[in-house]
N, C-alpha and C. Protein backbone atom coordinates (compact mmCIF):
# COMPACT_ATOMS: atom_id res chain seq x y z
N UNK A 1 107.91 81.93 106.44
CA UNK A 1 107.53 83.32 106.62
C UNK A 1 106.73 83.46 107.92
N UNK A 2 106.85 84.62 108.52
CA UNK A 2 106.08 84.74 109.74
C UNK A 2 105.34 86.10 109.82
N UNK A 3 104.14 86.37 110.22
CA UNK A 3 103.49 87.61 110.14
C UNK A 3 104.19 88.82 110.59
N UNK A 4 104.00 89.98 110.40
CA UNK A 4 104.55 91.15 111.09
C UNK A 4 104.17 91.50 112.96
N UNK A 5 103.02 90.33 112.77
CA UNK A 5 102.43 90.12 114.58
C UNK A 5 103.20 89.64 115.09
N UNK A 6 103.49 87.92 114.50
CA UNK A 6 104.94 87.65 114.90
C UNK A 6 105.90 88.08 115.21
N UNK A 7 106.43 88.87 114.30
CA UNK A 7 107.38 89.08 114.27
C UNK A 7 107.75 90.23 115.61
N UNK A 8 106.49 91.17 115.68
CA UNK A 8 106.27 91.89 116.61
C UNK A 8 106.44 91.50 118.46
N UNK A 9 106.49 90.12 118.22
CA UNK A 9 106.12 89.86 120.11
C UNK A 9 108.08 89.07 120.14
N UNK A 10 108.50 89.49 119.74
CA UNK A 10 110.45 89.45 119.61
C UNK A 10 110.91 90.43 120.37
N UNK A 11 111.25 90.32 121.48
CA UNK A 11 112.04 91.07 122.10
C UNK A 11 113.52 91.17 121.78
N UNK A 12 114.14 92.32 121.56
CA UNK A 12 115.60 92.39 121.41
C UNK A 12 116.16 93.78 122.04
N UNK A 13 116.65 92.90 122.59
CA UNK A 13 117.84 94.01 123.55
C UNK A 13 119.20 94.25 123.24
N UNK A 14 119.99 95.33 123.45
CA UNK A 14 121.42 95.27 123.64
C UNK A 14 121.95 94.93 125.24
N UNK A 15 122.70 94.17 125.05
CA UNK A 15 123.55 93.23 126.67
C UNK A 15 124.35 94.11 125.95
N UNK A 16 125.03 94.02 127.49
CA UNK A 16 126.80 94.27 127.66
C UNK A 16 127.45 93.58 128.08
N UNK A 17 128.10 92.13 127.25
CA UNK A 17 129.02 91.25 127.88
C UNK A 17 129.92 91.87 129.33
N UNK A 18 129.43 90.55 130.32
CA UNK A 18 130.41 91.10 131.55
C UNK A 18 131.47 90.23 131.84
N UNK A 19 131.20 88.40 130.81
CA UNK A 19 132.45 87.78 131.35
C UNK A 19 131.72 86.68 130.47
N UNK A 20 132.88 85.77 130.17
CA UNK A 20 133.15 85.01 128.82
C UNK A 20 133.77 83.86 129.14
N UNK A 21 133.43 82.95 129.18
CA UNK A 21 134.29 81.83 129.28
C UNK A 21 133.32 80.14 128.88
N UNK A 22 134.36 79.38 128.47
CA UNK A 22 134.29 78.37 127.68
C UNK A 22 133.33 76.83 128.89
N UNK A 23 132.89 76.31 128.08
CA UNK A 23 132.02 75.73 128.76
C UNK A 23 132.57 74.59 129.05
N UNK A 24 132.80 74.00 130.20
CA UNK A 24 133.95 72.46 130.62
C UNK A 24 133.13 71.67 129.48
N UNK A 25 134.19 70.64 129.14
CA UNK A 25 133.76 69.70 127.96
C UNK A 25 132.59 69.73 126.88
N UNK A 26 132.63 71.08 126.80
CA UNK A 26 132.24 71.61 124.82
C UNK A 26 132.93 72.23 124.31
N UNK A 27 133.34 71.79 123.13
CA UNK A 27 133.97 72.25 121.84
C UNK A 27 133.60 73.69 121.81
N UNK A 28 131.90 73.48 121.56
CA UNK A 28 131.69 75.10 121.16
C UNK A 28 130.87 76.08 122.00
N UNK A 29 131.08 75.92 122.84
CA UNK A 29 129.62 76.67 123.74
C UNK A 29 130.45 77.63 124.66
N UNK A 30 129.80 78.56 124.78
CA UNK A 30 130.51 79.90 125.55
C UNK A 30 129.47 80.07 126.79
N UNK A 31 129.93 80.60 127.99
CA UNK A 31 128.78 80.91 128.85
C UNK A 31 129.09 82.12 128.73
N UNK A 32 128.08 82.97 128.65
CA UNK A 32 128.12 84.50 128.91
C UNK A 32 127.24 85.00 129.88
N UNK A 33 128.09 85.91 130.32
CA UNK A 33 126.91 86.79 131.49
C UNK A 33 126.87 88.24 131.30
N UNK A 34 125.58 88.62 130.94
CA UNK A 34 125.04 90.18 130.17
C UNK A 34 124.72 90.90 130.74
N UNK A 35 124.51 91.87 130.93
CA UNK A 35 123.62 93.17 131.58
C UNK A 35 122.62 93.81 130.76
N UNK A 36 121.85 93.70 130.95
CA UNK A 36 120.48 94.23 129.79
C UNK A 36 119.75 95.71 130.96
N UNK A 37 120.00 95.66 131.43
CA UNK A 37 120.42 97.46 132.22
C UNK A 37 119.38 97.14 133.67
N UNK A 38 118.74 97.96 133.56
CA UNK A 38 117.70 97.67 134.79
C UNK A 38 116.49 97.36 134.35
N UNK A 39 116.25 96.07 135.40
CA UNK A 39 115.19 95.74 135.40
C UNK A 39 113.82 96.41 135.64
N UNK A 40 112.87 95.61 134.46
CA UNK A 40 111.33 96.98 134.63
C UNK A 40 110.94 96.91 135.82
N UNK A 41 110.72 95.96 136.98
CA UNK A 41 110.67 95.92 138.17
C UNK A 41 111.10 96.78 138.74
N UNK A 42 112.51 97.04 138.94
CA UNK A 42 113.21 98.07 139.41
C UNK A 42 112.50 99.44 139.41
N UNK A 43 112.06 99.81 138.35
CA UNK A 43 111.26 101.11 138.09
C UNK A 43 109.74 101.82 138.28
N UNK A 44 109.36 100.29 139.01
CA UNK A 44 108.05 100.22 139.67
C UNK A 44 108.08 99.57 141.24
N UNK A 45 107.97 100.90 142.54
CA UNK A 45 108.32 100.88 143.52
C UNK A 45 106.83 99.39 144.21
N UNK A 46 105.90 99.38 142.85
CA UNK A 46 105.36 98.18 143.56
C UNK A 46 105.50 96.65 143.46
N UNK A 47 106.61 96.49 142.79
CA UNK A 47 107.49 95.32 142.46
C UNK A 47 108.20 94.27 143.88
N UNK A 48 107.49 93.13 144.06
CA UNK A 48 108.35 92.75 145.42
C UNK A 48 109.84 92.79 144.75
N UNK A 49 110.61 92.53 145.85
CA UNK A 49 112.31 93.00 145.59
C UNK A 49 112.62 91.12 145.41
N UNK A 50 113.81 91.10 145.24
CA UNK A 50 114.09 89.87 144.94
C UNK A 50 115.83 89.59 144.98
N UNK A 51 116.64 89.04 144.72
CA UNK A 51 118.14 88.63 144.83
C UNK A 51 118.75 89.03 144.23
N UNK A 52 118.75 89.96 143.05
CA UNK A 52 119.48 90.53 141.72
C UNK A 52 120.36 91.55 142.58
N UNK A 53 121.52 91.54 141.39
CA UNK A 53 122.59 92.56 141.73
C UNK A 53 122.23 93.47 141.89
N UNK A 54 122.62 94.41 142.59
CA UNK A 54 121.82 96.17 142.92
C UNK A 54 123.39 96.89 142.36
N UNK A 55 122.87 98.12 141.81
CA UNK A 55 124.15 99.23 141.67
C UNK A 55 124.07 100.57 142.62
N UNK A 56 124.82 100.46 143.01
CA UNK A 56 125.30 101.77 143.64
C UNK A 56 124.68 101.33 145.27
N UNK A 57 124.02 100.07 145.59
CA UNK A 57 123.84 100.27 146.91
C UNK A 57 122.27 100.53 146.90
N UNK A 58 121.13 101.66 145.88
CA UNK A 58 120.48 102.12 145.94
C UNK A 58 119.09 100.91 145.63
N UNK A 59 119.06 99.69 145.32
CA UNK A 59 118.30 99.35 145.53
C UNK A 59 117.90 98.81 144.06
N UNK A 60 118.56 99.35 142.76
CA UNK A 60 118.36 99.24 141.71
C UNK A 60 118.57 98.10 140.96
N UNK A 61 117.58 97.22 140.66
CA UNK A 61 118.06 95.85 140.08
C UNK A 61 118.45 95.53 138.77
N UNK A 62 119.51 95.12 138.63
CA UNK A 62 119.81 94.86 137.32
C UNK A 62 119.40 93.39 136.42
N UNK A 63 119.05 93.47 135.16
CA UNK A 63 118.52 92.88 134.36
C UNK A 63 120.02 91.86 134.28
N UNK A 64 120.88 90.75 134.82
CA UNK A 64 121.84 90.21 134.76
C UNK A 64 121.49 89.21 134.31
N UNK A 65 121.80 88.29 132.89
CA UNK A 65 121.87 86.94 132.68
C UNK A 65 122.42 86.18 132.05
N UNK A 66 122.70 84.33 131.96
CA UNK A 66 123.67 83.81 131.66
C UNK A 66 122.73 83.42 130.43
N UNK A 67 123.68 83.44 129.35
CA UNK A 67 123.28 83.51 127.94
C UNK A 67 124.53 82.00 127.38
N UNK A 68 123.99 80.91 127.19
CA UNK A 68 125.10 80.10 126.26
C UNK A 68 124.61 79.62 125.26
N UNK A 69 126.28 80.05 124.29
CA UNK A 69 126.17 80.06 122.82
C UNK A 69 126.75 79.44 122.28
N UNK A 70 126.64 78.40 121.33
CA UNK A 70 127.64 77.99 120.12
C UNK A 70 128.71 78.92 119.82
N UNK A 71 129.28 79.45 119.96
CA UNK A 71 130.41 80.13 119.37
C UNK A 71 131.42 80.20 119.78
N UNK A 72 132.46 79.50 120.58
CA UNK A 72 133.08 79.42 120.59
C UNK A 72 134.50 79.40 119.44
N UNK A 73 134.03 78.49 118.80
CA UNK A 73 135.25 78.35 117.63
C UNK A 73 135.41 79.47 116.98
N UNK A 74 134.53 80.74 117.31
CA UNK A 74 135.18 82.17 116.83
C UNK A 74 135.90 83.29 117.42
N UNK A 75 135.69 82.37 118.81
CA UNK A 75 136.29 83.62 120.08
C UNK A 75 137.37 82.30 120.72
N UNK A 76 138.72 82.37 120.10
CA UNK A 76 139.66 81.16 120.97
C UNK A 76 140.04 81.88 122.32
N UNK A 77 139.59 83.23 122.68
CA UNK A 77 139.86 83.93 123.80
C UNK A 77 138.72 84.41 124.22
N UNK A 78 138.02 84.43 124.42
CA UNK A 78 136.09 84.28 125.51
C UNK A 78 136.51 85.98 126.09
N UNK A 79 138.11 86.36 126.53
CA UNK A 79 137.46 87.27 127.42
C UNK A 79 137.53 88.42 126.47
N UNK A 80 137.94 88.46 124.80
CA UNK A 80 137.96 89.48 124.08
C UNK A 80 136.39 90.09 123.76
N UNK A 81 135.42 88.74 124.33
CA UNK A 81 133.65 89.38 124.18
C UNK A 81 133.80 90.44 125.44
N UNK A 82 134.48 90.18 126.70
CA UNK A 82 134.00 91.35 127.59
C UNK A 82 134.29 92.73 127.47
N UNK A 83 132.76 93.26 127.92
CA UNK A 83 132.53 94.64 127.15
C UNK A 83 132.21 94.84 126.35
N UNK A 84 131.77 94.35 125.17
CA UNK A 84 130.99 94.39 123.75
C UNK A 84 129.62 94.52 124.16
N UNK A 85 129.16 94.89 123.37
CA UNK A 85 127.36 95.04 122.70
C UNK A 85 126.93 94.11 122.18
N UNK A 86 126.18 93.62 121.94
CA UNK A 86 125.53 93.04 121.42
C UNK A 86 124.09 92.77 121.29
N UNK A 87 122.95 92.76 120.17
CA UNK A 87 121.59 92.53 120.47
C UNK A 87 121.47 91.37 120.91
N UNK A 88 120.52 91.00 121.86
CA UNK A 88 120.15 89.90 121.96
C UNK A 88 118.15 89.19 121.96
N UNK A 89 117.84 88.40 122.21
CA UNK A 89 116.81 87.76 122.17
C UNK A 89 116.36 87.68 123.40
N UNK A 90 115.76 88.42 124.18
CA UNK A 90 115.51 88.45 125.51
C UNK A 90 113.77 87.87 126.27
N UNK A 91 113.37 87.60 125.25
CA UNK A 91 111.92 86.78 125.51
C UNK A 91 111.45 85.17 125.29
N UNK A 92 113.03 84.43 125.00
CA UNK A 92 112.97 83.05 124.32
C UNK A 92 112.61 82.55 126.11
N UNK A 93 111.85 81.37 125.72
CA UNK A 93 111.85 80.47 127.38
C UNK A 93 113.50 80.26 127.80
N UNK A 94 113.38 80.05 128.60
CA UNK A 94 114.75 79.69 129.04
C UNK A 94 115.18 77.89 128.67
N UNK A 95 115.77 77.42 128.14
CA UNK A 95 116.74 76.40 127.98
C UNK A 95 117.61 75.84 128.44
N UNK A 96 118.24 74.87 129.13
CA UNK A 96 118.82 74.38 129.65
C UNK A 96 119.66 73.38 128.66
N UNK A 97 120.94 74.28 128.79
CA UNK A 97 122.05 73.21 127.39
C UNK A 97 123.53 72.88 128.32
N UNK A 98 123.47 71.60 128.24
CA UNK A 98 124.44 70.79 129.18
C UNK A 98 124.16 71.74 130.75
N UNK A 99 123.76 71.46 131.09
CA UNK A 99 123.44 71.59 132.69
C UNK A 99 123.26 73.07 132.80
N UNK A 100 123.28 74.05 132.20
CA UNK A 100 123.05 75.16 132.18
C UNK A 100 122.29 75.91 131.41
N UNK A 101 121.07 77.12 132.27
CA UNK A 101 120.10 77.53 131.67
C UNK A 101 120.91 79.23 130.95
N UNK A 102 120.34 78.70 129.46
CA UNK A 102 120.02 79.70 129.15
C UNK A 102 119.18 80.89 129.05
N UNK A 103 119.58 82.39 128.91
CA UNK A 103 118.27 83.46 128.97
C UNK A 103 118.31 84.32 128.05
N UNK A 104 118.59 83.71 126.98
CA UNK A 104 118.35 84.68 125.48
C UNK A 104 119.23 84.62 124.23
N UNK A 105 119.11 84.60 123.88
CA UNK A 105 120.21 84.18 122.89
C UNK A 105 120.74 85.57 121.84
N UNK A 106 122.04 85.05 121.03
CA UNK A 106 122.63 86.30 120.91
C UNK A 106 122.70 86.44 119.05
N UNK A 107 122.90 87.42 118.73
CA UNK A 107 122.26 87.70 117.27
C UNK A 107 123.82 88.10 116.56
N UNK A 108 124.11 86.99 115.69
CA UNK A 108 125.25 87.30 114.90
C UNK A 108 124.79 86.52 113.45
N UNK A 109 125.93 86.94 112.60
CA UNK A 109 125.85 86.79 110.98
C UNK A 109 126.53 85.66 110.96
N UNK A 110 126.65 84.78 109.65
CA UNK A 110 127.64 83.99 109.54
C UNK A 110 127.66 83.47 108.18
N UNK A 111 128.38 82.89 107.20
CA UNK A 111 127.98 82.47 105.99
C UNK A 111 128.70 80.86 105.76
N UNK A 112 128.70 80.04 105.32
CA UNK A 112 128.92 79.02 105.10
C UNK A 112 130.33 78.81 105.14
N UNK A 113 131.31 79.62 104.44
CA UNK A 113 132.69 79.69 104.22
C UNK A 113 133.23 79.81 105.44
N UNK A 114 132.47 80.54 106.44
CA UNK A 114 133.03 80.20 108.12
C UNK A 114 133.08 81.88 108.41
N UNK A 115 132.76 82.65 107.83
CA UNK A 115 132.68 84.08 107.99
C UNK A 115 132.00 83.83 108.90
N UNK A 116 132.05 84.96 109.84
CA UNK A 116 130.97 84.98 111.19
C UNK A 116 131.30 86.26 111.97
N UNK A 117 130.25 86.74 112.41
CA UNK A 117 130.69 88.19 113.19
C UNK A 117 129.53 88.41 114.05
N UNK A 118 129.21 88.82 115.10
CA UNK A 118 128.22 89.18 115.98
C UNK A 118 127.69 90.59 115.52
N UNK A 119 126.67 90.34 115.86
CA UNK A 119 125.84 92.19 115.37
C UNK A 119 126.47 93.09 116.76
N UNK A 120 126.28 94.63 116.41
CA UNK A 120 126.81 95.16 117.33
C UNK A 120 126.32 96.25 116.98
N UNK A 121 125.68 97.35 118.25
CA UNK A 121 125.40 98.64 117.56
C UNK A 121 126.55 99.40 116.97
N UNK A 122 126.51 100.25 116.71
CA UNK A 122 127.75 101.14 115.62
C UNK A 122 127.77 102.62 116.91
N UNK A 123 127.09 103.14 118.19
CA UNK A 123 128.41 103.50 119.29
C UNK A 123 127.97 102.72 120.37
N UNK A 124 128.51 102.80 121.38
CA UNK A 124 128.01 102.51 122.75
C UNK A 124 126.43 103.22 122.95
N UNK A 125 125.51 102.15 124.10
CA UNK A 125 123.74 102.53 124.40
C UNK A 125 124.02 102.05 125.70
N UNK A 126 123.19 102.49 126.47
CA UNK A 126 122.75 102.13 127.62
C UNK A 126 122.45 100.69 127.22
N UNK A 127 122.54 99.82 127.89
CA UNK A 127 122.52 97.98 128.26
C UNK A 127 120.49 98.05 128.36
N UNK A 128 120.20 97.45 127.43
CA UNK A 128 118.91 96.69 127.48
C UNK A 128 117.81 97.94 126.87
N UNK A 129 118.58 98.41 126.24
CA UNK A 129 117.96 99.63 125.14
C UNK A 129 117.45 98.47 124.16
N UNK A 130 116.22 98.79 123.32
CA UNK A 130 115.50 97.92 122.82
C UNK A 130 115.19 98.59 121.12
N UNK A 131 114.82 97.34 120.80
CA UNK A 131 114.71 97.70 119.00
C UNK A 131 113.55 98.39 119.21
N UNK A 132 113.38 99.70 118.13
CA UNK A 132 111.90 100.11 118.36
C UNK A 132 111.70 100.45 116.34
């Protein structure tokens, strides 16, 4: 069990899968790369600037990161995640699994019998809209 304080300092976001693909020599690991929308930086003109993707040209940085997951053995096609929703875990340290860092990890169901499904909001949100 963990307190409601705990439980409180959990960040979760919705990403928007941008690209999917299988990790050279693992069975199960997917690399994903998300969009969690714009970065809070971005929205504070006293933020030094830094290397992130910009949209539209205007200067606007996007929250972009590579997320890898066990799941493969539920997606035999990686690119059917691009474009989906999904919540994710956006405050874990970052991890490094087989030579690559992870930046959050991703929130799905699963039950023993091999059922498994990723959470997903129920319509489309703006990317990095947050649980409140």
């Amino acid at each position: 069990m963990i307190s409601i304080d705990e439980f409180k300092k959990v960040e979760i976001k919705i990403g928007t899968i941008l690209t999917a693909e299988k990790v050279p020599d693992a069975d199960r690991l997917l690399r994903l790369t998300v969009d969690f929308g714009l970065k809070p930086s971005a929205q504070n003109a006293d933020s030094s600037p830094d290397h992130s993707p910009q949209v539209n040209g205007l200067g606007e940085e996007r929250d972009i990161r590579q997320i890898i997951s066990g799941i493969a053995e539920y997606f035999p096609d990686p690119a059917a995640l691009v474009g989906r929703q999904s919540p994710f875990v956006t405050n874990l340290e970052p991890r490094t699994i087989r030579g690559l860092e992870s930046q959050g990890m991703i929130l799905a169901v699963g039950i023993p019998e091999g059922v498994f499904s990723l959470m997903h909001p129920d319509h489309e949100v703006p990317p990095g809209s947050g649980a409140k």
